[in-house]
Protein backbone atom coordinates (compact mmCIF):
# COMPACT_ATOMS: atom_id res chain seq x y z
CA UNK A 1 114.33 104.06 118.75
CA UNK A 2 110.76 102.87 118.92
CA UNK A 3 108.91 101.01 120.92
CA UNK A 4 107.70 98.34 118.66
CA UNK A 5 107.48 97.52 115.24
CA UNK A 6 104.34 96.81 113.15
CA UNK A 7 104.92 94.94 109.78
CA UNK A 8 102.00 96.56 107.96
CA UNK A 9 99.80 96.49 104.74
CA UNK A 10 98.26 100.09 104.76
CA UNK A 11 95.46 97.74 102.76
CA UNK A 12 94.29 95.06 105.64
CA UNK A 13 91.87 96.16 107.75
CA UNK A 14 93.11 93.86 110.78
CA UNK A 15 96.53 95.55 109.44
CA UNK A 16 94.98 98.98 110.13
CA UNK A 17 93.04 98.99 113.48
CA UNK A 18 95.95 97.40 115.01
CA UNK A 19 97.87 100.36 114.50
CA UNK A 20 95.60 102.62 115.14
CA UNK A 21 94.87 100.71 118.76
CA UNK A 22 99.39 101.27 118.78
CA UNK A 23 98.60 104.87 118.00
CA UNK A 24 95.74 105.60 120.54
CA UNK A 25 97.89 104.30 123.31
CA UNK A 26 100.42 107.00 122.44
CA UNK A 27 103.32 104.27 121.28
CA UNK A 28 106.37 105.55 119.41
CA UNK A 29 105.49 102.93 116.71
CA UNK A 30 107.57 101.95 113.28
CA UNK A 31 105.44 101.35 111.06
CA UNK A 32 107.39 98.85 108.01
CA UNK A 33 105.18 98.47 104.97
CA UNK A 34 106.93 95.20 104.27
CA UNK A 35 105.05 95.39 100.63
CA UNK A 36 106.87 98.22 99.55
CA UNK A 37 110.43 97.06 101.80
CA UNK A 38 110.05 93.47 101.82
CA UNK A 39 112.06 91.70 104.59
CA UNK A 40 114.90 89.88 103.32
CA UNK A 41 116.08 86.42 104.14
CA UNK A 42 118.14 87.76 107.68
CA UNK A 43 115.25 89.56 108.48
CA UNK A 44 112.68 86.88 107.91
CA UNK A 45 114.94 84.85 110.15
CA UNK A 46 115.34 87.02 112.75
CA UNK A 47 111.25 87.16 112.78
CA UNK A 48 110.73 83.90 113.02
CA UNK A 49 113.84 83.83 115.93
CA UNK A 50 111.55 86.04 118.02
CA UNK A 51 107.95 84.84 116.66
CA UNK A 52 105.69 82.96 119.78
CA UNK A 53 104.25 80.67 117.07
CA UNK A 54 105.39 77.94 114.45
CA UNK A 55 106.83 79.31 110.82
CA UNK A 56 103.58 77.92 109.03
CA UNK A 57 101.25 80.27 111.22
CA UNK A 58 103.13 83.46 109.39
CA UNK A 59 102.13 82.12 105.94
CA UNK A 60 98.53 83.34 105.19
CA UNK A 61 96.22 80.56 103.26
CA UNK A 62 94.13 82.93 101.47
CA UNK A 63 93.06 83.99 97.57
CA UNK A 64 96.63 84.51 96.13
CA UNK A 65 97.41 81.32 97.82
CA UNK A 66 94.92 79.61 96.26
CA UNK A 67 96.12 81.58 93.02
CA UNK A 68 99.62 80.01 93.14
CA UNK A 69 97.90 76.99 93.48
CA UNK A 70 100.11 76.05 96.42
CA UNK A 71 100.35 72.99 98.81
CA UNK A 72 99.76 74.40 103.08
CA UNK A 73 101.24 71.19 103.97
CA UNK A 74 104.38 72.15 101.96
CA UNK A 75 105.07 75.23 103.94
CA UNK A 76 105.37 74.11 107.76
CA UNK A 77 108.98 74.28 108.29
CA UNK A 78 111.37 77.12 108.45
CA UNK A 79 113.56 76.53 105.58
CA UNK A 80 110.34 76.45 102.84
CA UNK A 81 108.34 79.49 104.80
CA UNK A 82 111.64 81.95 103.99
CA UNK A 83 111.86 80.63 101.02
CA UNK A 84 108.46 81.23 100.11
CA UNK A 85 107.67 84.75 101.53
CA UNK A 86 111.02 85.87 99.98
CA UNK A 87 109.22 85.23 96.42
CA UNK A 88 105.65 86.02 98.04
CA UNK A 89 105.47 88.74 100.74
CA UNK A 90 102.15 89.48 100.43
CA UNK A 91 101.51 85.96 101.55
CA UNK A 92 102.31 87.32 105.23
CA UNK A 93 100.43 87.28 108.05
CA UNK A 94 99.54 91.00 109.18
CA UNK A 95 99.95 92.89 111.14
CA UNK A 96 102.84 91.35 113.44
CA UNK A 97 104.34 93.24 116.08
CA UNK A 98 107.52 93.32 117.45
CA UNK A 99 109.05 94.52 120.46
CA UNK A 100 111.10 93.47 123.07
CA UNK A 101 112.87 90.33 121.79
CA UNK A 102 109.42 89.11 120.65
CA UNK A 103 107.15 89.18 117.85
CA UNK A 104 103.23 88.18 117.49
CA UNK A 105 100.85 87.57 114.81
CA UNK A 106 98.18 90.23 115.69
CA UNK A 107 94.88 88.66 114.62
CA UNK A 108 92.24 89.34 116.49
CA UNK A 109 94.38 92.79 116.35
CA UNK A 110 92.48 94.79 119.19
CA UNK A 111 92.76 92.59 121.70
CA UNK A 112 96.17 91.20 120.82
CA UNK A 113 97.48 94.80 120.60
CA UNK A 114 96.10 95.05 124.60
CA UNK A 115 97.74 92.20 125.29
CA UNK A 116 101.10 92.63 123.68
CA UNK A 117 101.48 96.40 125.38
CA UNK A 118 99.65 96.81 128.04
């Protein structure tokens, strides 16, 4: 079993040097392109059961949000943020790690990947 779990988009550059910080420190790392294997609603639960921050901070605010001409205030509680990244995953923070019984939103992702393992 690994030591942690990045949720990754191969695509983010945040995304990216966090797991290559995971990688320099010699971490056995799984590395879930939730793009390609999008979580499910038991497995967004179980994120948001272990994540250190509210359900709106996992929902990203950017261009395809804008796009889908969505509401931010609409998307605070639990209930609408599964519901939402079930139909949208790439609305998803990234990277978030996971280990331990705990899960983080790793933005700035250098120094949140130092603080998270070491």
């Amino acid at each position: 079993m690994a030591d942690l779990t990045i949720l990754h988009n191969p695509r983010c550059s945040s995304s990216r040097t966090a797991l290559g910080e995971l990688e320099a420190r010699q971490l056995d790392v799984e590395v879930v392109e939730y793009l390609k294997t999008p979580l499910d609603r038991a497995g967004l639960e179980a994120l948001l059961d272990q994540l250190e921050s509210e359900p709106a901070s996992l929902v990203r605010h950017d261009k395809r949000f804008g796009e889908l001409e969505l509401d931010p205030d609409g998307y605070t509680d639990r209930e609408s943020v599964v519901a939402l990244l079930i139909e949208y995953p790439e609305l998803m923070q990234r990277p978030i790690l996971v280990s331990g019984g705990r899960a983080v939103i790793a933005r700035p992702a250098a120094q949140v990947v130092a603080e998270f393992v070491d």
